[in-house]
N, C-alpha and C. Protein backbone atom coordinates (compact mmCIF):
# COMPACT_ATOMS: atom_id res chain seq x y z
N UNK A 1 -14.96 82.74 112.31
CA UNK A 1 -16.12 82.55 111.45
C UNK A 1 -16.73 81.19 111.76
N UNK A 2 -18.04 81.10 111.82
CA UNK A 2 -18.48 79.88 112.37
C UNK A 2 -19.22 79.33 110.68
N UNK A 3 -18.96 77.70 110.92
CA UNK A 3 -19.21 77.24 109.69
C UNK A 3 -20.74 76.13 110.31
N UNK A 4 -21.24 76.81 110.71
CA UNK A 4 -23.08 76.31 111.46
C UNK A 4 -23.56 75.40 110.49
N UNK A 5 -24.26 73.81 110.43
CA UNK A 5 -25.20 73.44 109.33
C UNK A 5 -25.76 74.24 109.10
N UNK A 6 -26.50 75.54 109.39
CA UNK A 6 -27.49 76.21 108.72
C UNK A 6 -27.36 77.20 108.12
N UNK A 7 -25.62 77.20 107.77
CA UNK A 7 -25.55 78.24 107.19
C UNK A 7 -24.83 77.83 105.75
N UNK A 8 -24.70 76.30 105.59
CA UNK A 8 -24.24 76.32 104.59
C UNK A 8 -25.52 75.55 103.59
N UNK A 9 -25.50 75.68 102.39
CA UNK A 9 -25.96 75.95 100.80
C UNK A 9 -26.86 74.97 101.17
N UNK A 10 -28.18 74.54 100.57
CA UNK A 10 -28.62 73.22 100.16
C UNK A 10 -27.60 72.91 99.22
N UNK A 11 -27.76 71.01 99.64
CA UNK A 11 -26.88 71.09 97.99
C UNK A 11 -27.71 70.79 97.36
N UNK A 12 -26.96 70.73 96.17
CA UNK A 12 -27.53 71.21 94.89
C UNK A 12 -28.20 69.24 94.19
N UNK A 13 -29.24 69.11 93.74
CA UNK A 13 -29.43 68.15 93.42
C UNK A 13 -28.29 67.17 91.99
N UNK A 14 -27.69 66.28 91.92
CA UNK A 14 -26.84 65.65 91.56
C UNK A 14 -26.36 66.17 90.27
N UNK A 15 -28.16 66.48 89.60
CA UNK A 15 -27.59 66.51 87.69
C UNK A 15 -27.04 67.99 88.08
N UNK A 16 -27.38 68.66 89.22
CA UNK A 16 -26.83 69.96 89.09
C UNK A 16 -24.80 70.32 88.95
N UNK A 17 -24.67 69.65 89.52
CA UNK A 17 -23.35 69.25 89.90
C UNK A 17 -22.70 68.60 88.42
N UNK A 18 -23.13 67.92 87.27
CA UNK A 18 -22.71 67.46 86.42
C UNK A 18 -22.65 66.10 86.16
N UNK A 19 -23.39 65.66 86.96
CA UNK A 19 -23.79 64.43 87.03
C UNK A 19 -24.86 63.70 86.95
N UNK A 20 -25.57 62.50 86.51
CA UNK A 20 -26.79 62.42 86.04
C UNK A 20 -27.43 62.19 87.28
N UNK A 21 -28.80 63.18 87.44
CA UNK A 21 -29.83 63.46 88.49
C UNK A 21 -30.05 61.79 88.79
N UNK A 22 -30.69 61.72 90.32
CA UNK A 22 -30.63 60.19 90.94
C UNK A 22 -32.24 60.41 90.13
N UNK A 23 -33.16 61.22 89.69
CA UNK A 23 -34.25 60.48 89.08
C UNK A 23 -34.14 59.11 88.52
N UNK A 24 -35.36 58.73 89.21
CA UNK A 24 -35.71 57.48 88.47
C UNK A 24 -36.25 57.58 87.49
N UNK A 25 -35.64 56.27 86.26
CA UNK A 25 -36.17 56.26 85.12
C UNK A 25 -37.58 56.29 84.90
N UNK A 26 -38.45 56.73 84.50
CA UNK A 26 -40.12 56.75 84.45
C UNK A 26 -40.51 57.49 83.22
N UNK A 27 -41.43 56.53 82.61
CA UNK A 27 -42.18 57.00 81.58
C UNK A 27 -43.58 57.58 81.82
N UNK A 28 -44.18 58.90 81.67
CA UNK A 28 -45.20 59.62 81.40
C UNK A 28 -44.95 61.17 82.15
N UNK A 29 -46.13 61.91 81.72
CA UNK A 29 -45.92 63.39 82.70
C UNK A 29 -45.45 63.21 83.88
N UNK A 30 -46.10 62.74 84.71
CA UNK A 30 -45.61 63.14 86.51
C UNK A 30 -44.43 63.06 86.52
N UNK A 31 -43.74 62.02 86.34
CA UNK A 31 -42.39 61.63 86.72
C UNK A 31 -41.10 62.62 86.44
N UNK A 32 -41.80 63.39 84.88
CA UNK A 32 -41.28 64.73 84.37
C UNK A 32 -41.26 65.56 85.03
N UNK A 33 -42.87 66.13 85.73
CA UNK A 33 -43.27 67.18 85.98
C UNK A 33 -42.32 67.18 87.78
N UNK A 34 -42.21 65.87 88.21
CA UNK A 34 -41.44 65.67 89.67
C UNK A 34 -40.24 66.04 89.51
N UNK A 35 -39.15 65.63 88.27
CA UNK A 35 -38.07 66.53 88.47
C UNK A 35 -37.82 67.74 87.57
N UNK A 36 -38.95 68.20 87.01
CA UNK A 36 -38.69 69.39 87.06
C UNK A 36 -39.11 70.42 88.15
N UNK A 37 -39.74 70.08 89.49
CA UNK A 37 -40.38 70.23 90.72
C UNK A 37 -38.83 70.53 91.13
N UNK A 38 -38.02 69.26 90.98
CA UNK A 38 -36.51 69.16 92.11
C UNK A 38 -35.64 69.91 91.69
N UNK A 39 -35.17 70.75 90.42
CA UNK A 39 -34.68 71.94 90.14
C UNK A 39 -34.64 72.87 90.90
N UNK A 40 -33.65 73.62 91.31
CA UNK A 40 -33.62 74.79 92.00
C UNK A 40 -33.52 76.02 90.92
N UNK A 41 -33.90 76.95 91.17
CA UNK A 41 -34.34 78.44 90.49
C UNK A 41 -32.89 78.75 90.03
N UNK A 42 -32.36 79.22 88.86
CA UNK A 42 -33.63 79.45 87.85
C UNK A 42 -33.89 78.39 86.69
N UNK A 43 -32.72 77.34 86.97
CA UNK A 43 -33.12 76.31 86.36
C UNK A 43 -34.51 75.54 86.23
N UNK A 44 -35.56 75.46 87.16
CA UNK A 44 -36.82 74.98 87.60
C UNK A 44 -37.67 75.95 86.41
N UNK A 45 -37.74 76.88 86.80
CA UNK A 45 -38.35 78.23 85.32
C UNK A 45 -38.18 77.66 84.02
N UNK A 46 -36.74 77.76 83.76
CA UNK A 46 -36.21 77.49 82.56
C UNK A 46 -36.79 76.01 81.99
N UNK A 47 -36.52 74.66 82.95
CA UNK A 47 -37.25 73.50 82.33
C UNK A 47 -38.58 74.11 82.26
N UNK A 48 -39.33 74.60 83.33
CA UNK A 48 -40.92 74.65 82.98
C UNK A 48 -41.27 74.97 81.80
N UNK A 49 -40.36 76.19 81.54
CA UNK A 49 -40.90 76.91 80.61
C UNK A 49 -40.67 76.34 79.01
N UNK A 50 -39.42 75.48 79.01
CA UNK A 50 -39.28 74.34 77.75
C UNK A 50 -40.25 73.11 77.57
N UNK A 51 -40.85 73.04 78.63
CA UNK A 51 -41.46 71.74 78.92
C UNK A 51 -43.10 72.18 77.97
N UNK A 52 -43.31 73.27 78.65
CA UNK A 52 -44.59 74.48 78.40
C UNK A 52 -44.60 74.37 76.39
N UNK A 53 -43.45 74.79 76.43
CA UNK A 53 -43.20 75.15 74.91
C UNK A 53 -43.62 73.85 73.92
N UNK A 54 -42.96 72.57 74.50
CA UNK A 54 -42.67 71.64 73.42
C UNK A 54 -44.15 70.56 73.62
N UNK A 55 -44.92 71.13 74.78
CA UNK A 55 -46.82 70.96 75.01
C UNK A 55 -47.34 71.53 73.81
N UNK A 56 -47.40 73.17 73.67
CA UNK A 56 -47.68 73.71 73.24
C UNK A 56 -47.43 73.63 71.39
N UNK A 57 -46.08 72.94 71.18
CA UNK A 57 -45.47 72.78 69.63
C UNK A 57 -45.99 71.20 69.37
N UNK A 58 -46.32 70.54 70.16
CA UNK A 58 -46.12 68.91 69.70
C UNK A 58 -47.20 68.34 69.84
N UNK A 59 -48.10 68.00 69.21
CA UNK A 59 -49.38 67.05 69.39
C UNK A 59 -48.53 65.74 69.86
N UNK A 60 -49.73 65.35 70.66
CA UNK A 60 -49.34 63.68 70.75
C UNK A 60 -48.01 63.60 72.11
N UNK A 61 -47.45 64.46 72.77
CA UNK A 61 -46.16 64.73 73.19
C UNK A 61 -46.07 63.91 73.75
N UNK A 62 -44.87 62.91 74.19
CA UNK A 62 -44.80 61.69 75.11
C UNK A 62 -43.74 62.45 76.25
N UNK A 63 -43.74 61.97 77.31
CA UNK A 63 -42.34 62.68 78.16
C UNK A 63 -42.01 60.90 79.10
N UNK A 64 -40.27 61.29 79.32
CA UNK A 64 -40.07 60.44 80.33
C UNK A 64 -38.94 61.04 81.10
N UNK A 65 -38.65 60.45 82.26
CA UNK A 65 -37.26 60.27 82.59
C UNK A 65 -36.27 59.42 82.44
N UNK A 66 -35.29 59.84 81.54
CA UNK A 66 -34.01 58.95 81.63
C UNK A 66 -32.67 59.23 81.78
N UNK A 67 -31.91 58.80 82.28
CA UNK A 67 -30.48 59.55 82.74
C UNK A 67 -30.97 60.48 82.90
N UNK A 68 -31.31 60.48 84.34
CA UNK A 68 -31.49 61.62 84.77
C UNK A 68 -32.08 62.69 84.12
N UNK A 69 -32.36 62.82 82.89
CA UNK A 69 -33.57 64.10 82.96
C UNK A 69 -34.35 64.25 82.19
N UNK A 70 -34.80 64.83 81.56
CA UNK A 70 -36.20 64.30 80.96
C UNK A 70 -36.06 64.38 79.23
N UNK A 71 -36.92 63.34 79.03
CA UNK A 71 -36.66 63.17 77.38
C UNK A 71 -37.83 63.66 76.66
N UNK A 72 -38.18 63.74 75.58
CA UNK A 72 -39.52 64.62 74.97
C UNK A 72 -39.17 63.28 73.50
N UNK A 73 -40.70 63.26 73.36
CA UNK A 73 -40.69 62.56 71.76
C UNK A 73 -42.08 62.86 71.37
N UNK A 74 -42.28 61.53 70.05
CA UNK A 74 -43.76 61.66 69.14
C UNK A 74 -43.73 60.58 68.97
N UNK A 75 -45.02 59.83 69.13
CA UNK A 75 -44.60 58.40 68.20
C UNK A 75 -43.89 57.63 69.31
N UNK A 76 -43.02 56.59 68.64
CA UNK A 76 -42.16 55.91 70.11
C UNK A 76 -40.40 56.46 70.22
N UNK A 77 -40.25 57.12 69.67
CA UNK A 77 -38.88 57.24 69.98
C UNK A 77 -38.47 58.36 70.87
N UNK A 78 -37.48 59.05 71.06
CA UNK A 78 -37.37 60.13 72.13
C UNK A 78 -36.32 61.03 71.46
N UNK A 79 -36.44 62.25 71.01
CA UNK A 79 -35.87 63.44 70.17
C UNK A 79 -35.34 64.19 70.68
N UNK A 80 -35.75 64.64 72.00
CA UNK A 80 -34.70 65.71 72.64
C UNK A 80 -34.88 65.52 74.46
N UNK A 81 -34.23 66.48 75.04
CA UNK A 81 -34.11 65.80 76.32
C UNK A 81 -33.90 67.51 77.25
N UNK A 82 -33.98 67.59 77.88
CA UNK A 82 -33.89 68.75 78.79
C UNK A 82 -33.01 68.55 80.24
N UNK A 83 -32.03 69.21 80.81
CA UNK A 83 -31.64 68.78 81.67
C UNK A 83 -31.03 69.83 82.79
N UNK A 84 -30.99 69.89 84.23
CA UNK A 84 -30.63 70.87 84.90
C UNK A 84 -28.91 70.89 85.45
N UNK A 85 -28.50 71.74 84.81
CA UNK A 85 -26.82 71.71 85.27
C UNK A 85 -27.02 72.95 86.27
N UNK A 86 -25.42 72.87 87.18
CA UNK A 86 -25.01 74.26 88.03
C UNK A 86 -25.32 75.30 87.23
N UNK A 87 -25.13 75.83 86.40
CA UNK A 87 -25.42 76.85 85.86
C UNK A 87 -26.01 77.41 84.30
N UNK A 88 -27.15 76.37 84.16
CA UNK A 88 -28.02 76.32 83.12
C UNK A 88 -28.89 74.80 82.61
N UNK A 89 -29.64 74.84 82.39
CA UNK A 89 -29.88 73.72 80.97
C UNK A 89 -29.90 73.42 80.15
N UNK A 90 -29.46 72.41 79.58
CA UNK A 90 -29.32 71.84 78.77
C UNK A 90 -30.27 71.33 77.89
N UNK A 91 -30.65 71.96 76.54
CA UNK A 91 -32.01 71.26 75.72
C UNK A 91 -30.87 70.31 74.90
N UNK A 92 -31.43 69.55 74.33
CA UNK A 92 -30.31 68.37 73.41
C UNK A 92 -31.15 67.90 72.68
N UNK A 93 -30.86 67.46 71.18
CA UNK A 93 -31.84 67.43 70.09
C UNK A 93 -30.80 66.34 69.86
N UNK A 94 -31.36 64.70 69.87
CA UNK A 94 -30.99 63.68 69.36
C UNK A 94 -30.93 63.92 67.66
N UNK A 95 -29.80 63.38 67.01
CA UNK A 95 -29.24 63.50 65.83
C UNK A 95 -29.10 65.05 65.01
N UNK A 96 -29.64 66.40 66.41
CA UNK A 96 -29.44 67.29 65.57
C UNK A 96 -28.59 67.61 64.84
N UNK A 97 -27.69 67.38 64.41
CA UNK A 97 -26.48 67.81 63.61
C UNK A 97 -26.79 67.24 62.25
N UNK A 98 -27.46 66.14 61.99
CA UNK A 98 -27.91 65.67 60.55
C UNK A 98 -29.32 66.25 60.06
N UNK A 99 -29.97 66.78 61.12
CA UNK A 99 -31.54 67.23 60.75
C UNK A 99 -31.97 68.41 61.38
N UNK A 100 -31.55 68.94 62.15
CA UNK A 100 -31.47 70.72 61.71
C UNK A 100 -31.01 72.06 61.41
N UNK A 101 -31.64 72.64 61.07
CA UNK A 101 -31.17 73.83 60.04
C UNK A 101 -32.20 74.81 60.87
N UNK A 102 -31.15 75.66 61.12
CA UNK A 102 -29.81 75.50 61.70
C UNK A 102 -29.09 74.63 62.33
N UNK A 103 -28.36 74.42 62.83
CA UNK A 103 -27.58 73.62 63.66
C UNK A 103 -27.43 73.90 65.13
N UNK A 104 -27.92 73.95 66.13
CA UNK A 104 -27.42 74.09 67.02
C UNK A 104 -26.21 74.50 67.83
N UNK A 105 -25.79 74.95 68.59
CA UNK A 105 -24.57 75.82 68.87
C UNK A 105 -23.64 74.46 69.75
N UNK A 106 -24.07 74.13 70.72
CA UNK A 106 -23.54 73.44 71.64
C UNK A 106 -23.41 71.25 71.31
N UNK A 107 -22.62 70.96 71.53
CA UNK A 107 -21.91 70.07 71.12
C UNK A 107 -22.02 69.27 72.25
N UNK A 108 -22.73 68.30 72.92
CA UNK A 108 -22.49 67.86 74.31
C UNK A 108 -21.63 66.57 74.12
N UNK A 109 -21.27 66.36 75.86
CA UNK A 109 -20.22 65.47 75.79
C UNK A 109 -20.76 63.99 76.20
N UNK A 110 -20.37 63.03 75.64
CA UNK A 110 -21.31 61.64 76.04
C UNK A 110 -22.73 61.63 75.50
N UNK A 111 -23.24 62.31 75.10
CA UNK A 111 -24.29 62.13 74.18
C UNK A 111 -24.77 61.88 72.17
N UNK A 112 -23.30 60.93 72.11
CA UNK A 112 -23.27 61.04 70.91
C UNK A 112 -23.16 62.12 70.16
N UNK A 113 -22.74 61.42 68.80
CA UNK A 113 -21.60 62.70 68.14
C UNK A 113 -22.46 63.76 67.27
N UNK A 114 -23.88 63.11 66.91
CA UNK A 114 -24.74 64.12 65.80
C UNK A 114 -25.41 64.75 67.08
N UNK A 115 -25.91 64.97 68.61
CA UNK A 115 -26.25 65.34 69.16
C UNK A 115 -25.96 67.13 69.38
N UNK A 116 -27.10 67.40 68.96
CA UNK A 116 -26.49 68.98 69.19
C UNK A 116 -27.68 69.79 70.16
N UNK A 117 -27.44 70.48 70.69
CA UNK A 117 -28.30 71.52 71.45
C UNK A 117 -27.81 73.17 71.91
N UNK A 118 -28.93 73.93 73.05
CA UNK A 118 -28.06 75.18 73.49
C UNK A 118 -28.34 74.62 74.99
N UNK A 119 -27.35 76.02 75.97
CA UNK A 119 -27.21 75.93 76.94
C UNK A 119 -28.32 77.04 77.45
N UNK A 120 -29.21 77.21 78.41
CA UNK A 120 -30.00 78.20 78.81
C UNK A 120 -30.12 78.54 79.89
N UNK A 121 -29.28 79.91 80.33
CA UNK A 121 -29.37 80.16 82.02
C UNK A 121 -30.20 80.88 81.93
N UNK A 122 -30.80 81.62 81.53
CA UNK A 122 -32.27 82.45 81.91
C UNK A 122 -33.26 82.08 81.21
N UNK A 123 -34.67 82.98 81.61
CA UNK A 123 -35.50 82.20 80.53
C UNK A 123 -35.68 83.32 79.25
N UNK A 124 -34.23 84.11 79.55
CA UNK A 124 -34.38 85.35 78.31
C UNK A 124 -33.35 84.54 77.56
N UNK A 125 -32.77 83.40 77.40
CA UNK A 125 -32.06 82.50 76.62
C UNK A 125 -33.04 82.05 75.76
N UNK A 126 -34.07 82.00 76.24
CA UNK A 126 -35.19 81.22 75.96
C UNK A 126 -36.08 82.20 74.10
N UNK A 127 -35.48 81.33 72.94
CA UNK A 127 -35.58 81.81 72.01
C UNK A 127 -37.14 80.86 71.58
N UNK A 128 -38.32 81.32 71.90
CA UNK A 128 -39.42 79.85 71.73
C UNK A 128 -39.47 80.14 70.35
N UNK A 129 -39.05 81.11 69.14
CA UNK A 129 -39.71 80.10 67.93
C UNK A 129 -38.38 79.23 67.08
N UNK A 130 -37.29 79.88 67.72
CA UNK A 130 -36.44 78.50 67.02
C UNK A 130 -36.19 77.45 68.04
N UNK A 131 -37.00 77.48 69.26
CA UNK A 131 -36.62 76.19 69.96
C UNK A 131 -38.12 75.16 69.43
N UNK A 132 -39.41 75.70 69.14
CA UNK A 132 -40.03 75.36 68.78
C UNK A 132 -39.84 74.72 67.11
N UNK A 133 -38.83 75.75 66.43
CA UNK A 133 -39.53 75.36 64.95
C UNK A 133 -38.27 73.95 65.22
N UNK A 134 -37.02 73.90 65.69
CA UNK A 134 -36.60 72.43 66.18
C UNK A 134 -36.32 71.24 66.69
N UNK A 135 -37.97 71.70 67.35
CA UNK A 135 -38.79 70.70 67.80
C UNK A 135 -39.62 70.07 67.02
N UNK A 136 -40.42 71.03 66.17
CA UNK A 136 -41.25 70.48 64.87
C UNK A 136 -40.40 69.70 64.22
N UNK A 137 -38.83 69.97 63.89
CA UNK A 137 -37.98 69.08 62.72
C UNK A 137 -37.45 67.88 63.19
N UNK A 138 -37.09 68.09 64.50
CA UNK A 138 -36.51 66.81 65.24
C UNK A 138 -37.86 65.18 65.24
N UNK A 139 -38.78 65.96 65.42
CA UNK A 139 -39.70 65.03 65.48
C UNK A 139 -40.33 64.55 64.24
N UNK A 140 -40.23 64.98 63.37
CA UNK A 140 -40.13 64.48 62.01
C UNK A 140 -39.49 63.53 61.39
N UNK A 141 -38.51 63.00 62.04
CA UNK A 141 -38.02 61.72 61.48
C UNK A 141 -37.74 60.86 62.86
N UNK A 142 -37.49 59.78 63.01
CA UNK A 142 -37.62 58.53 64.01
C UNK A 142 -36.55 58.83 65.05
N UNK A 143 -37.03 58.91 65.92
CA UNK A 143 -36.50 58.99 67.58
C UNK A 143 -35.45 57.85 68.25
N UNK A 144 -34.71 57.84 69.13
CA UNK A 144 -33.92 57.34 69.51
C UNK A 144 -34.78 56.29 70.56
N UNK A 145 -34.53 54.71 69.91
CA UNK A 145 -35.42 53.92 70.84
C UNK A 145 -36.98 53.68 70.09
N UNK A 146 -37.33 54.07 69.09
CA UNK A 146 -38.45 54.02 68.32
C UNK A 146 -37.92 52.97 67.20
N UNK A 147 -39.52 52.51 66.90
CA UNK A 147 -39.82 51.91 65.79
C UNK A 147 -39.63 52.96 64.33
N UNK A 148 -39.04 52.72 63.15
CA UNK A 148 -38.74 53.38 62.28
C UNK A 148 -40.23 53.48 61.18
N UNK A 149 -40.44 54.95 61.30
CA UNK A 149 -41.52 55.49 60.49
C UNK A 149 -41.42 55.73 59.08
């Protein structure tokens, strides 16, 4: 069996692997819209299509990159974050565990302890009115890195 460079995998970009994406930190759209560009399918869908959603739910929407993947807020602070793993993404709702209702399913690791979110390998994971209506709640009270409202 021949093991040819061209026959083995792209690899997979860093955050895919479990590790935080080499994005550079950057504040506004492009920098967002660039790594959600560097996603490979069907992760690339899946951010678009969260990215799409929380346009569509959030006046005012701010985006950046940090650790590696992209953060979403209102105002100055930053509420939830989106991110591309091997085999899904990751939405994450800063302090969800104290401020929404429901609660979120997934528990991440290193992201602080009220941090809650889901995991989404397709974009039929993709539930937009409770990812939306806890987007509306998250952003309702002061963001991580913000001035207190």
């Amino acid at each position: 069996m021949s093991t040819r460079k061209t026959d083995a995998a792209p690899p997979l970009p860093e955050a895919m692997t479990g590790r935080a994406s080499p994005a550079k930190a950057a504040e506004g759209d492009e920098p967002v819209f660039a790594y959600i560009r560097s996603l490979p399918q069907p992760q690339r869908g899946i951010a678009e299509a969260v990215d799409a959603l929380a346009a569509r739910t959030l006046p005012h929407l701010r985006r950046s990159v940090k650790w590696g993947m992209a953060y979403y807020g209102v105002g100055d602070g930053w509420c939830f974050s989106c991110g591309g793993f091997a085999s899904h993404v990751k939405l994450m709702f800063v302090n969800g565990a104290t401020v929404l209702d429901p609660v979120p399913p997934v528990t991440p690791i290193g992201m602080g302890k009220a941090t809650r979110g889901v995991e989404l390998a397709s974009l039929e994971d993709i539930d937009e009115h409770q990812l939306a209506e806890w987007m509306t709640q998250i952003t309702s009270v002061p963001g991580v890195g913000g001035a207190r409202r």
